[in-house]
PDB file of N, CA and C in Angstrom:
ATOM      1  N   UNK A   1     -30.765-192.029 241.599  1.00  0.00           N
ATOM      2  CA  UNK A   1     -29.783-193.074 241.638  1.00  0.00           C
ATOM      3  C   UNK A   1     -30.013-193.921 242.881  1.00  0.00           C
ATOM      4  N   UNK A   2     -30.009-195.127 243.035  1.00  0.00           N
ATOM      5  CA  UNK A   2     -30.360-196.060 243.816  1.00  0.00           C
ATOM      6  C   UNK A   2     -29.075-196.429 244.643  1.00  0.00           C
ATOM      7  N   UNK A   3     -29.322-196.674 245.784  1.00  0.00           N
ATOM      8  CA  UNK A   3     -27.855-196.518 246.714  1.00  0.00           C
ATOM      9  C   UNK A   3     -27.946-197.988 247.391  1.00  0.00           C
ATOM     10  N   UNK A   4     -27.212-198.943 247.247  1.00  0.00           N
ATOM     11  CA  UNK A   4     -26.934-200.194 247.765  1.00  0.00           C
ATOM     12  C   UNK A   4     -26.062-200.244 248.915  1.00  0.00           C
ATOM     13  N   UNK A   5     -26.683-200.875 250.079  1.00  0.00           N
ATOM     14  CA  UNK A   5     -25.163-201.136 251.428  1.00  0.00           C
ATOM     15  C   UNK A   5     -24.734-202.048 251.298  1.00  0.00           C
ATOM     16  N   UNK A   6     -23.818-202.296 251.164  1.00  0.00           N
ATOM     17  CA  UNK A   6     -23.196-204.010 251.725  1.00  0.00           C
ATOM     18  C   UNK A   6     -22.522-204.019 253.259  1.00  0.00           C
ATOM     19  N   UNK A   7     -23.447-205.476 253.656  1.00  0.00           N
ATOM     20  CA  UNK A   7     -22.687-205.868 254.753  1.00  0.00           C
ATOM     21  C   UNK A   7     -21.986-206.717 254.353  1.00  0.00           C
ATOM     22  N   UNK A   8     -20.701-206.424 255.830  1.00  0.00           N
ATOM     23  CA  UNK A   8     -19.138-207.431 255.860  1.00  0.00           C
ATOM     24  C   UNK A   8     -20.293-208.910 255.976  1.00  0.00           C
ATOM     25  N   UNK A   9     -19.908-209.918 254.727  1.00  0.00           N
ATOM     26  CA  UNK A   9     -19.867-211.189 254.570  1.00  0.00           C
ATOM     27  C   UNK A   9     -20.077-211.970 255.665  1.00  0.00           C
ATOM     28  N   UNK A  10     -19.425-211.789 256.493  1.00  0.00           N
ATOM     29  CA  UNK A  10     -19.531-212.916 257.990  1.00  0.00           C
ATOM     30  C   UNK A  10     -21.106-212.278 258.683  1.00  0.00           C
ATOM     31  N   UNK A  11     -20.957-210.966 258.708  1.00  0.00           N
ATOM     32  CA  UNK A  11     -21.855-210.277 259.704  1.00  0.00           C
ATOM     33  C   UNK A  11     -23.334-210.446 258.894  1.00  0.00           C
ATOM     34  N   UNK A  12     -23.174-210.326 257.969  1.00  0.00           N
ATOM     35  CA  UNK A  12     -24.331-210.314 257.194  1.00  0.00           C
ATOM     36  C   UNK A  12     -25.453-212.022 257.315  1.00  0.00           C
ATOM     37  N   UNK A  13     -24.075-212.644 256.836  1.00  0.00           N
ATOM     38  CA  UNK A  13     -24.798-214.187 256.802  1.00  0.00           C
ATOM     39  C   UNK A  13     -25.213-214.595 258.377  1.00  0.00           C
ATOM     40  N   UNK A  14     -24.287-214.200 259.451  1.00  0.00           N
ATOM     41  CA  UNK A  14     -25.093-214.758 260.500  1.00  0.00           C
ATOM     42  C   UNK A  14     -26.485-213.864 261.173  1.00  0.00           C
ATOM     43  N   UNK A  15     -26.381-212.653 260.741  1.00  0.00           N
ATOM     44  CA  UNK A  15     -27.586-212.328 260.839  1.00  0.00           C
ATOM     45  C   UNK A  15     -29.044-212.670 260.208  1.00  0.00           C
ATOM     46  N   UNK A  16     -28.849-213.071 258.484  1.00  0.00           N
ATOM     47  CA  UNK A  16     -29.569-213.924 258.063  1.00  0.00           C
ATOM     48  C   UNK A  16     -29.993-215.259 258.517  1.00  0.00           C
ATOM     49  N   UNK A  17     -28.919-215.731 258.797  1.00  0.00           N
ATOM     50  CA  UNK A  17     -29.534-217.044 259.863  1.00  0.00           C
ATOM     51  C   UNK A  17     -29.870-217.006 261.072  1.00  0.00           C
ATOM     52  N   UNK A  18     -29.888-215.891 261.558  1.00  0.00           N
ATOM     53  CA  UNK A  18     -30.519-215.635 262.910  1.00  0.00           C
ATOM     54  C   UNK A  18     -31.677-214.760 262.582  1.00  0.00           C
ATOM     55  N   UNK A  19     -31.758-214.657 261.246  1.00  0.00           N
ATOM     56  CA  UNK A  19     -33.598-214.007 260.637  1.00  0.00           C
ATOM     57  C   UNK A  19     -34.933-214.554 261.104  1.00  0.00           C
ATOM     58  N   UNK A  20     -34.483-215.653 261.179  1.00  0.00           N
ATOM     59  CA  UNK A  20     -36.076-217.068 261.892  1.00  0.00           C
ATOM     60  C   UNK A  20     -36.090-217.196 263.243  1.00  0.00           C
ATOM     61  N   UNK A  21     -35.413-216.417 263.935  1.00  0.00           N
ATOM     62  CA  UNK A  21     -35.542-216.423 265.611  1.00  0.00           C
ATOM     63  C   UNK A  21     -36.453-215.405 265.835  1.00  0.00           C
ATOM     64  N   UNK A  22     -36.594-214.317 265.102  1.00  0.00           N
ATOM     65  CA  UNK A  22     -37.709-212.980 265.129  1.00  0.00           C
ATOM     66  C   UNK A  22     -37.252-212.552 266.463  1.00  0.00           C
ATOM     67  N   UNK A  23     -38.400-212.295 267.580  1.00  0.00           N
ATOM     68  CA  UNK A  23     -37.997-211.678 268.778  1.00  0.00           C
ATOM     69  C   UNK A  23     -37.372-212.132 269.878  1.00  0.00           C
ATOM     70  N   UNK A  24     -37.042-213.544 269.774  1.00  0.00           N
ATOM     71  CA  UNK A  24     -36.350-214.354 270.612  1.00  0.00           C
ATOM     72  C   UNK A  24     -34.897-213.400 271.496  1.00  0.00           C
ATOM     73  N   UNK A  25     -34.827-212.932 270.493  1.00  0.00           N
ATOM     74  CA  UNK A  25     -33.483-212.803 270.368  1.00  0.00           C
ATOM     75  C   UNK A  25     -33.413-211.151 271.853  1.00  0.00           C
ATOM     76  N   UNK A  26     -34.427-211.096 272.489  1.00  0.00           N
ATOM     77  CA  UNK A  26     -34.663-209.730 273.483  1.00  0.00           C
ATOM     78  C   UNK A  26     -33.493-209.257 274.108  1.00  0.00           C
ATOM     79  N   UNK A  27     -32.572-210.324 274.766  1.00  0.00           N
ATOM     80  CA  UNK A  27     -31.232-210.018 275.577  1.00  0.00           C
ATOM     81  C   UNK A  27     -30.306-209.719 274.516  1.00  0.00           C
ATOM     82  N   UNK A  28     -29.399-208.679 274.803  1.00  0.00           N
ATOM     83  CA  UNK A  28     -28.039-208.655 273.948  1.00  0.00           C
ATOM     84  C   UNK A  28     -27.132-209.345 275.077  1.00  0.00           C
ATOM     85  N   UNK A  29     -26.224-209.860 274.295  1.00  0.00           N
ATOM     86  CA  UNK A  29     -25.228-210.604 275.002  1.00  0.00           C
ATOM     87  C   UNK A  29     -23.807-209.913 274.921  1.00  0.00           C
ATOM     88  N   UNK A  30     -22.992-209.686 275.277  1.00  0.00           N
ATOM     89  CA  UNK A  30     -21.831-208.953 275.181  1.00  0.00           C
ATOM     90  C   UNK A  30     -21.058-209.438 273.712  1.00  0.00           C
ATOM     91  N   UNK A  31     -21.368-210.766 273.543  1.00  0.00           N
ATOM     92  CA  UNK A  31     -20.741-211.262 272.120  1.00  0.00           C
ATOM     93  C   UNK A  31     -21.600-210.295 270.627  1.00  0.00           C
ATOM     94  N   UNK A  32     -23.012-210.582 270.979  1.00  0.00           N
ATOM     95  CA  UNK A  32     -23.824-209.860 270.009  1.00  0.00           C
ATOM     96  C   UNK A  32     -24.037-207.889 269.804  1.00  0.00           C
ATOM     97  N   UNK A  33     -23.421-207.577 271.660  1.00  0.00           N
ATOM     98  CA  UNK A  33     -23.476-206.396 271.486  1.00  0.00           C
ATOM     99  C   UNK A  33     -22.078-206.035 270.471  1.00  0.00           C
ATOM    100  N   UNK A  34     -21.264-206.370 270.509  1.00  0.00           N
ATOM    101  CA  UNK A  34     -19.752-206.317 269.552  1.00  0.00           C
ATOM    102  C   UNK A  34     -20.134-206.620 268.167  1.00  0.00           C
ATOM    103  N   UNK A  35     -21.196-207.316 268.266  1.00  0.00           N
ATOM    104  CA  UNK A  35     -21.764-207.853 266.639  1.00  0.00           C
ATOM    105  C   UNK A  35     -22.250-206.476 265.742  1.00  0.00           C
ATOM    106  N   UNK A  36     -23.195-205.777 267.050  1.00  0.00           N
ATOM    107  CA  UNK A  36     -24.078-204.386 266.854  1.00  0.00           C
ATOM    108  C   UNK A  36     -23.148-203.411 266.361  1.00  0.00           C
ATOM    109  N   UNK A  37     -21.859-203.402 267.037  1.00  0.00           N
ATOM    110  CA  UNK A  37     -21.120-202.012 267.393  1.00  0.00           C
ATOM    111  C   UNK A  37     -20.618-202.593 266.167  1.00  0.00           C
ATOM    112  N   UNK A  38     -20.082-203.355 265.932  1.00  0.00           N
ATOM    113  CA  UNK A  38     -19.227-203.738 264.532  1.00  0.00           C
ATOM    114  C   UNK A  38     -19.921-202.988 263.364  1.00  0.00           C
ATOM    115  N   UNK A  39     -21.322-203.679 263.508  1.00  0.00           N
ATOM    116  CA  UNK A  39     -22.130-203.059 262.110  1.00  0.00           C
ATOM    117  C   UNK A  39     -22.414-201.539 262.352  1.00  0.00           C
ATOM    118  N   UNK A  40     -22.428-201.118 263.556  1.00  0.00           N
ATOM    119  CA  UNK A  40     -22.569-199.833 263.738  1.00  0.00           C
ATOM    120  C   UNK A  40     -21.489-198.746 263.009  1.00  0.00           C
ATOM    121  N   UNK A  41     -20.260-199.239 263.584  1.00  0.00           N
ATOM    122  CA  UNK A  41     -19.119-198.771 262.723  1.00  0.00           C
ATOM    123  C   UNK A  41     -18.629-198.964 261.699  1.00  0.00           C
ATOM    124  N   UNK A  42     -18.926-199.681 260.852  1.00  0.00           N
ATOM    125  CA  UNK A  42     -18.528-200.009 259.356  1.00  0.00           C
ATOM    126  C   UNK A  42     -19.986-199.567 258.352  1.00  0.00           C
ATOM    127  N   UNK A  43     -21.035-200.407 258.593  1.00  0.00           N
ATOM    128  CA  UNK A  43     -22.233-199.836 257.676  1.00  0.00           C
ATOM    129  C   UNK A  43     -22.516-198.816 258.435  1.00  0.00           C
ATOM    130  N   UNK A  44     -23.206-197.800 259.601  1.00  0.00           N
ATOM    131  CA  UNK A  44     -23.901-197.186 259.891  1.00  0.00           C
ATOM    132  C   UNK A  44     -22.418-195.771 259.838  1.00  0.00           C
ATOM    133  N   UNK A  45     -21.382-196.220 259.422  1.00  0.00           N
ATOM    134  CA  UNK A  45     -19.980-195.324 259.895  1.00  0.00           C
ATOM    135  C   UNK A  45     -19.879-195.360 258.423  1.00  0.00           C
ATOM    136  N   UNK A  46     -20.154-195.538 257.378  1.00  0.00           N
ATOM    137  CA  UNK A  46     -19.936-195.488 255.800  1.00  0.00           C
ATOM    138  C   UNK A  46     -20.613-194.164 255.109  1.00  0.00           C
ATOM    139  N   UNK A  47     -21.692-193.705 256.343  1.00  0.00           N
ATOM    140  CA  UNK A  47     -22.768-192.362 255.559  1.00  0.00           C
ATOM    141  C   UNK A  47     -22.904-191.450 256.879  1.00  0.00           C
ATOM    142  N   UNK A  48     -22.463-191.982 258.259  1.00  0.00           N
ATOM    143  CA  UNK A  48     -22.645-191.062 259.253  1.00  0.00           C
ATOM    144  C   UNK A  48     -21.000-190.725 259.245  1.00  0.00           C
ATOM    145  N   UNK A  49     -20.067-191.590 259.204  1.00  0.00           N
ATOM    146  CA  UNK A  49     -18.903-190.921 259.139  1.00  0.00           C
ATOM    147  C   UNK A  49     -18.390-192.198 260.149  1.00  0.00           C
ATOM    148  N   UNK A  50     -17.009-192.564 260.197  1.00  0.00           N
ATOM    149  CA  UNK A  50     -16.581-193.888 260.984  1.00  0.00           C
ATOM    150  C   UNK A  50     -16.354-193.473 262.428  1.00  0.00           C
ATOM    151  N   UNK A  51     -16.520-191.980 262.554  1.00  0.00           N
ATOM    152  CA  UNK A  51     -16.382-191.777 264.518  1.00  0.00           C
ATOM    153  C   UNK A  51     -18.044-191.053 264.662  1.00  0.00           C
ATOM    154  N   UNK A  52     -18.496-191.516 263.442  1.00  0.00           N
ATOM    155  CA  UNK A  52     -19.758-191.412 263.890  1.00  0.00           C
ATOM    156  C   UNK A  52     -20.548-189.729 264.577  1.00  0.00           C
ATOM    157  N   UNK A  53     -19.477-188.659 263.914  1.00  0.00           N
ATOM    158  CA  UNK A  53     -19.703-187.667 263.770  1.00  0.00           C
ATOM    159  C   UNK A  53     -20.351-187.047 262.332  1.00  0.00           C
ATOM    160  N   UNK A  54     -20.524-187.662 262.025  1.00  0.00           N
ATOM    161  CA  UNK A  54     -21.474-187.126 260.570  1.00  0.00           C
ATOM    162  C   UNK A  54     -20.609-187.314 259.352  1.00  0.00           C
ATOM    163  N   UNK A  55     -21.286-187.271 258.042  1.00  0.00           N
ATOM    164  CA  UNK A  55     -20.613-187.540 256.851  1.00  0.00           C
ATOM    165  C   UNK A  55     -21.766-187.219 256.183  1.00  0.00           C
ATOM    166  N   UNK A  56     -22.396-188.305 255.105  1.00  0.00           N
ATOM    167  CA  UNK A  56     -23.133-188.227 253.983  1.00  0.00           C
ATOM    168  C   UNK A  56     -24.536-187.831 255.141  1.00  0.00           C
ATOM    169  N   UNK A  57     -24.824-188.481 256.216  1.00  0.00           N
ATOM    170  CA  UNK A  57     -25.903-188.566 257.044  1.00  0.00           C
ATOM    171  C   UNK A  57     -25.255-187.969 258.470  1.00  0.00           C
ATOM    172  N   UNK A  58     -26.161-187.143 258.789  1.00  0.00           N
ATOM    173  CA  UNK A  58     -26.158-186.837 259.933  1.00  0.00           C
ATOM    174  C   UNK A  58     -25.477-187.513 261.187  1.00  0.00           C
ATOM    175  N   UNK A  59     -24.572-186.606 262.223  1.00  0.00           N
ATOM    176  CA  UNK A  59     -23.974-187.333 263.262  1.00  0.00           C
ATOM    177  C   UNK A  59     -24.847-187.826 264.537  1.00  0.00           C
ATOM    178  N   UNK A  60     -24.280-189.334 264.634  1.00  0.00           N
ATOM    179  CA  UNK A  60     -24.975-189.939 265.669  1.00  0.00           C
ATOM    180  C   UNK A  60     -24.451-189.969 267.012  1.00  0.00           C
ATOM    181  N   UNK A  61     -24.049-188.592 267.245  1.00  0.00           N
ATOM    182  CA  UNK A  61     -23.033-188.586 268.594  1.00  0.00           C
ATOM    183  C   UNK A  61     -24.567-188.366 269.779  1.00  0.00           C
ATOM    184  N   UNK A  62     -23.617-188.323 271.028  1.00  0.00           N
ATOM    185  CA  UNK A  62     -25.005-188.236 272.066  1.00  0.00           C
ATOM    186  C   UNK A  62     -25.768-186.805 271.767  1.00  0.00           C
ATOM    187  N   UNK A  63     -24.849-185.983 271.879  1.00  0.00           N
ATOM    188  CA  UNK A  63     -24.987-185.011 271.595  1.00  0.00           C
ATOM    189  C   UNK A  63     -26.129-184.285 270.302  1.00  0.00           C
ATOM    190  N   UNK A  64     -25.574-184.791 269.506  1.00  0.00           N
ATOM    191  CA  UNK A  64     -26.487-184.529 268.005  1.00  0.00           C
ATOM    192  C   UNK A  64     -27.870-185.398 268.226  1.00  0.00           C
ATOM    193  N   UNK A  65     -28.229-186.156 269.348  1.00  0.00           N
ATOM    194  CA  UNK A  65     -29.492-187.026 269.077  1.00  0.00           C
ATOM    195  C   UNK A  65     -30.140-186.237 270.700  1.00  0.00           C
ATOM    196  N   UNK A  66     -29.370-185.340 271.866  1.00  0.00           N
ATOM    197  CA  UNK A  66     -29.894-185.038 272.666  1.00  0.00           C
ATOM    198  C   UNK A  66     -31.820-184.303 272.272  1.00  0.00           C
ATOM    199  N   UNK A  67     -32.225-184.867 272.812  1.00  0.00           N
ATOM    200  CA  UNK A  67     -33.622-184.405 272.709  1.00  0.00           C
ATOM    201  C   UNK A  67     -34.584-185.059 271.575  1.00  0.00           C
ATOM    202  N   UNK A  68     -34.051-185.927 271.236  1.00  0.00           N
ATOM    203  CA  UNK A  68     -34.393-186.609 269.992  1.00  0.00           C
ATOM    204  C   UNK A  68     -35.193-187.884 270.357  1.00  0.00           C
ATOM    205  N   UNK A  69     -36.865-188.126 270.268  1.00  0.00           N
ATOM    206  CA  UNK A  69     -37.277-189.285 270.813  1.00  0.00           C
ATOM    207  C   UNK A  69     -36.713-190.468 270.401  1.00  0.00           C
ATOM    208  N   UNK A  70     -36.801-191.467 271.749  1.00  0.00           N
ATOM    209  CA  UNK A  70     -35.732-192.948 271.002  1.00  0.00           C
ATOM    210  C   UNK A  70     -36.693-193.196 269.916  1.00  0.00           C
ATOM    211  N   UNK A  71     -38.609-193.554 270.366  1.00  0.00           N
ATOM    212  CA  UNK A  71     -38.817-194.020 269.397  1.00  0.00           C
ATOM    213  C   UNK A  71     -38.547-193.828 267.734  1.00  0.00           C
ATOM    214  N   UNK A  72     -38.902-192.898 267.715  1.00  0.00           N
ATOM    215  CA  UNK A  72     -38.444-192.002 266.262  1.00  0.00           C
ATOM    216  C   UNK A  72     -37.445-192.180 265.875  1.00  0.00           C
ATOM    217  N   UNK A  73     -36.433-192.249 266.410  1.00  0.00           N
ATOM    218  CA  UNK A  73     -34.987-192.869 265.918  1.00  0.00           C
ATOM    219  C   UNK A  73     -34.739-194.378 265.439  1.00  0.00           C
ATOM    220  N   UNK A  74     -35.983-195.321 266.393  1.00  0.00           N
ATOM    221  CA  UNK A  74     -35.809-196.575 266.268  1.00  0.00           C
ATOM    222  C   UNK A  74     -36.821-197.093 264.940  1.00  0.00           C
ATOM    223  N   UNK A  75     -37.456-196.134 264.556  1.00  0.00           N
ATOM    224  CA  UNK A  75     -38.758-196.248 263.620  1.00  0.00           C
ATOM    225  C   UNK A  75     -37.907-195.761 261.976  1.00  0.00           C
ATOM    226  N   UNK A  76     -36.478-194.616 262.471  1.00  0.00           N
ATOM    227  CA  UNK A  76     -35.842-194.732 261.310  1.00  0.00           C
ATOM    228  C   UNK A  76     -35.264-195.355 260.689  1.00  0.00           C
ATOM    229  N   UNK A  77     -34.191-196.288 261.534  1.00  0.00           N
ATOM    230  CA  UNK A  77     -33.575-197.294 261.577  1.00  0.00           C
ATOM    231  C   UNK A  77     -33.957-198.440 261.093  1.00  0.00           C
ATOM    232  N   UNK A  78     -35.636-198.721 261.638  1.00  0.00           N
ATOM    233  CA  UNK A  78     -36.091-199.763 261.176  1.00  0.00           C
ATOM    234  C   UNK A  78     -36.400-199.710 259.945  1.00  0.00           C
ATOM    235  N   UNK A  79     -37.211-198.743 259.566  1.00  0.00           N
ATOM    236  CA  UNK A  79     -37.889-198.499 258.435  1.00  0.00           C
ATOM    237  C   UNK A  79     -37.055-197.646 256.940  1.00  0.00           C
ATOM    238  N   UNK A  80     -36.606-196.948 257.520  1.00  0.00           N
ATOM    239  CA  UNK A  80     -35.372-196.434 256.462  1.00  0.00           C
ATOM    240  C   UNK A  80     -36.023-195.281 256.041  1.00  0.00           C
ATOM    241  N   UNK A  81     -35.129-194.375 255.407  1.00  0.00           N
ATOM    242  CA  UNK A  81     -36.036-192.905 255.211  1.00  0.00           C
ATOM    243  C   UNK A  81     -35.427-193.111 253.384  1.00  0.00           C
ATOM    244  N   UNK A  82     -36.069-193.331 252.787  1.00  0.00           N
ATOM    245  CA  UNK A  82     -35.520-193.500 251.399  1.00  0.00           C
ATOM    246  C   UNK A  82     -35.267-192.494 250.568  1.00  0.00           C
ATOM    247  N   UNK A  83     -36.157-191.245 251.314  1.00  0.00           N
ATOM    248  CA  UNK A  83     -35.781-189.801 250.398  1.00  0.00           C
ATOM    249  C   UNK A  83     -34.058-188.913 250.642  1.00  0.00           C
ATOM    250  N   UNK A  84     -33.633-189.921 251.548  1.00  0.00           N
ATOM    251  CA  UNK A  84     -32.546-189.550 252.219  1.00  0.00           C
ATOM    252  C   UNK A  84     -31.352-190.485 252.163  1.00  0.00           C
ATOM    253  N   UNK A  85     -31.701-191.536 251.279  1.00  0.00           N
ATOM    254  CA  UNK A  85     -30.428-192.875 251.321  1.00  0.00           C
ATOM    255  C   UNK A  85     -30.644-193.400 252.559  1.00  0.00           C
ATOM    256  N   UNK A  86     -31.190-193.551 253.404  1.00  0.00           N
ATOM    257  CA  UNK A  86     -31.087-194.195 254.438  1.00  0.00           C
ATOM    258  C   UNK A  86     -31.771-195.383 254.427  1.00  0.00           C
ATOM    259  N   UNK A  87     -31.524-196.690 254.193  1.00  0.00           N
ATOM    260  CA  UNK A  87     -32.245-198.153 253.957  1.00  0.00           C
ATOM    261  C   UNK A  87     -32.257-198.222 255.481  1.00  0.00           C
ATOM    262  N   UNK A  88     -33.313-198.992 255.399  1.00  0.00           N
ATOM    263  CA  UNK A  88     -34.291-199.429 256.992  1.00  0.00           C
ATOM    264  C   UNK A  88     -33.336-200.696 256.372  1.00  0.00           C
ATOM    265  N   UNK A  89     -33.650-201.694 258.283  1.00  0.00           N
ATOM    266  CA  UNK A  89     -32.807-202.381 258.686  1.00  0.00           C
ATOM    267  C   UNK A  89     -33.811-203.617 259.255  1.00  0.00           C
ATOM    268  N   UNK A  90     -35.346-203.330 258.677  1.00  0.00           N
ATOM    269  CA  UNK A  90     -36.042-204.488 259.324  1.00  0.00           C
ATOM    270  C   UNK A  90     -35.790-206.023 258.823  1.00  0.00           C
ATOM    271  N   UNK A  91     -35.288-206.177 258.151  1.00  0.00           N
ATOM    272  CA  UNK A  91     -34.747-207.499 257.436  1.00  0.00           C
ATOM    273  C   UNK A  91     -33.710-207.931 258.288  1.00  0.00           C
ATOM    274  N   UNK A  92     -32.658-207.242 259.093  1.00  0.00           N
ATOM    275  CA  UNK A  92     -31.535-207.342 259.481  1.00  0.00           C
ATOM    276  C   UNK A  92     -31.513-207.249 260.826  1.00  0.00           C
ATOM    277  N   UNK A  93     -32.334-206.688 261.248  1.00  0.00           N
ATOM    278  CA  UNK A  93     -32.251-205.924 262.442  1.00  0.00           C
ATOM    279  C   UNK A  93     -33.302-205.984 263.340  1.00  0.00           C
ATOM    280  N   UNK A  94     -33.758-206.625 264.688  1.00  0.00           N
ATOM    281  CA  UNK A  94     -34.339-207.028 265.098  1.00  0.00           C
ATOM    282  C   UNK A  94     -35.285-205.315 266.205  1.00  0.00           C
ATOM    283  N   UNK A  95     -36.161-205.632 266.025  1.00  0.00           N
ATOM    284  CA  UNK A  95     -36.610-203.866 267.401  1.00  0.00           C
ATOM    285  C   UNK A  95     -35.617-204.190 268.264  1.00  0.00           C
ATOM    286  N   UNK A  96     -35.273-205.153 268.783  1.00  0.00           N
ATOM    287  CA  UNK A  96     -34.597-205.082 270.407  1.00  0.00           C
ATOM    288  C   UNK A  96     -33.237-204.686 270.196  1.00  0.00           C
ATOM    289  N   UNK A  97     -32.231-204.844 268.581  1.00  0.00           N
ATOM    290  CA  UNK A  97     -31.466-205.176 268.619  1.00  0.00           C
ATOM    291  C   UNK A  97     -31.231-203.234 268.003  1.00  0.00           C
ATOM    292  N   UNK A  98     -32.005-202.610 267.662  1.00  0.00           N
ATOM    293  CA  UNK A  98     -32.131-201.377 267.432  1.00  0.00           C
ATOM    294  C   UNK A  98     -32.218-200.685 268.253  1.00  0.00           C
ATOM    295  N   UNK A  99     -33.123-200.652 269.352  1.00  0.00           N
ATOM    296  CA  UNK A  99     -33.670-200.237 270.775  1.00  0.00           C
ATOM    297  C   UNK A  99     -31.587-200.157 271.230  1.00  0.00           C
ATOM    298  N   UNK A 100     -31.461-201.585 271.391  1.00  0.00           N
ATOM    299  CA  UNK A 100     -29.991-201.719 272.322  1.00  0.00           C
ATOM    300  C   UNK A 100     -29.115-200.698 271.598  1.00  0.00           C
ATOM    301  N   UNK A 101     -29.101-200.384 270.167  1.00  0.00           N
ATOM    302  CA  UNK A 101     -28.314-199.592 269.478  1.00  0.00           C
ATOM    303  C   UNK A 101     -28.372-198.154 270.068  1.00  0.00           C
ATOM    304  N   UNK A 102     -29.967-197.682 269.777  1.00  0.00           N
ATOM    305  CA  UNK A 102     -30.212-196.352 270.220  1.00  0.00           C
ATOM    306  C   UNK A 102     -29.844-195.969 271.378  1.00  0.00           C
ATOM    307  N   UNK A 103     -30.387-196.715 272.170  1.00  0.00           N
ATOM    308  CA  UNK A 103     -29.773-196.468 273.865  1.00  0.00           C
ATOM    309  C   UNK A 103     -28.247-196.124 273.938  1.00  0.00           C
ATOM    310  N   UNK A 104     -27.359-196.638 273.149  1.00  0.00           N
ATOM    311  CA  UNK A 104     -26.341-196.966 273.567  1.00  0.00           C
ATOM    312  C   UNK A 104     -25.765-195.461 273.136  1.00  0.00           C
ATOM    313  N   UNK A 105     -26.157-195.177 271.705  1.00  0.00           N
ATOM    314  CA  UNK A 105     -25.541-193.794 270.954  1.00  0.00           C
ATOM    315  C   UNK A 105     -26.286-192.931 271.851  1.00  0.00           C
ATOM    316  N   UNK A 106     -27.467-192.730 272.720  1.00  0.00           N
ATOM    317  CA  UNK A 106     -27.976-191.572 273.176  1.00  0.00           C
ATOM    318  C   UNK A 106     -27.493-191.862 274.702  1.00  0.00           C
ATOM    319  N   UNK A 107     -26.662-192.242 274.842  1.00  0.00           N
ATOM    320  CA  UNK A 107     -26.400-192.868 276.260  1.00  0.00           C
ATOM    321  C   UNK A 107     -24.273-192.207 275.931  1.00  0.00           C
ATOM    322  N   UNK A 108     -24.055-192.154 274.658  1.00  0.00           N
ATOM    323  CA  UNK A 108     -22.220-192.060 273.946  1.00  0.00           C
ATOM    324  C   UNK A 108     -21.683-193.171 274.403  1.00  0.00           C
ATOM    325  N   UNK A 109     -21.813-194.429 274.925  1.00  0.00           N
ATOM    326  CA  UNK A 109     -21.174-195.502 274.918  1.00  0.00           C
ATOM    327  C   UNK A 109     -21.315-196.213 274.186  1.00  0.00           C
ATOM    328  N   UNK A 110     -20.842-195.525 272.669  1.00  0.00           N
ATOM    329  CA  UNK A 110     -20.196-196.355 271.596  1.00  0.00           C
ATOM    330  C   UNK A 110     -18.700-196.220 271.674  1.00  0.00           C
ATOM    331  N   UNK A 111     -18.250-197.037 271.563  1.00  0.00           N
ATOM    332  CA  UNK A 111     -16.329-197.043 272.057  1.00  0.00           C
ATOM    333  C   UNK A 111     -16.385-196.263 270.164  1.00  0.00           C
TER     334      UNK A 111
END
């Protein structure tokens, strides 16, 4: 069975239009980091669970990723593990803007 995400409407379209900037985009800005955490908690909180302690997918607390290379985490994210429901995010999701994600969950300063 084939598993579809939807992103929230607003979040979705301005990320599509910010698709043609590619790596420009290196700095997070405090406006865009809220952009991250948003999608973090609604799509990435729909299969990990919304406090981001686990659900359909594994918990992304600091804890549960201690010892866990960033790259490898950022290579899942990007790429998606499909034997597992997990859709990669390279369409959407920029390396830097993944990198800023990972850091942040292996760091627990996700509010």
């Amino acid at each position: 069975m084939k598993r579809t995400v939807q992103i929230p409407l607003l979040f979705g379209l301005a990320l599509l239009m910010r698709a043609g900037m590619g790596e420009a985009w290196a700095d997070v800005s405090a406006e865009q980091g809220e952009q991250l955490i948003y999608l973090l908690r609604q799509d990435c909180g729909s299969c990990h669970g919304m406090t981001l302690r686990g659900g359909l997918g594994p918990p992304l607390t600091r804890e549960a990723l201690a010892g866990k290379r960033t790259d490898l985490l950022e290579d899942i994210i990007y790429y998606g593990k499909p034997e597992l429901a997990m859709p990669g995010w390279q369409g959407l999701l920029s390396r830097e803007e993944i990198h800023w994600l990972v850091e942040r969950l292996m760091k627990g300063e996700v509010p």
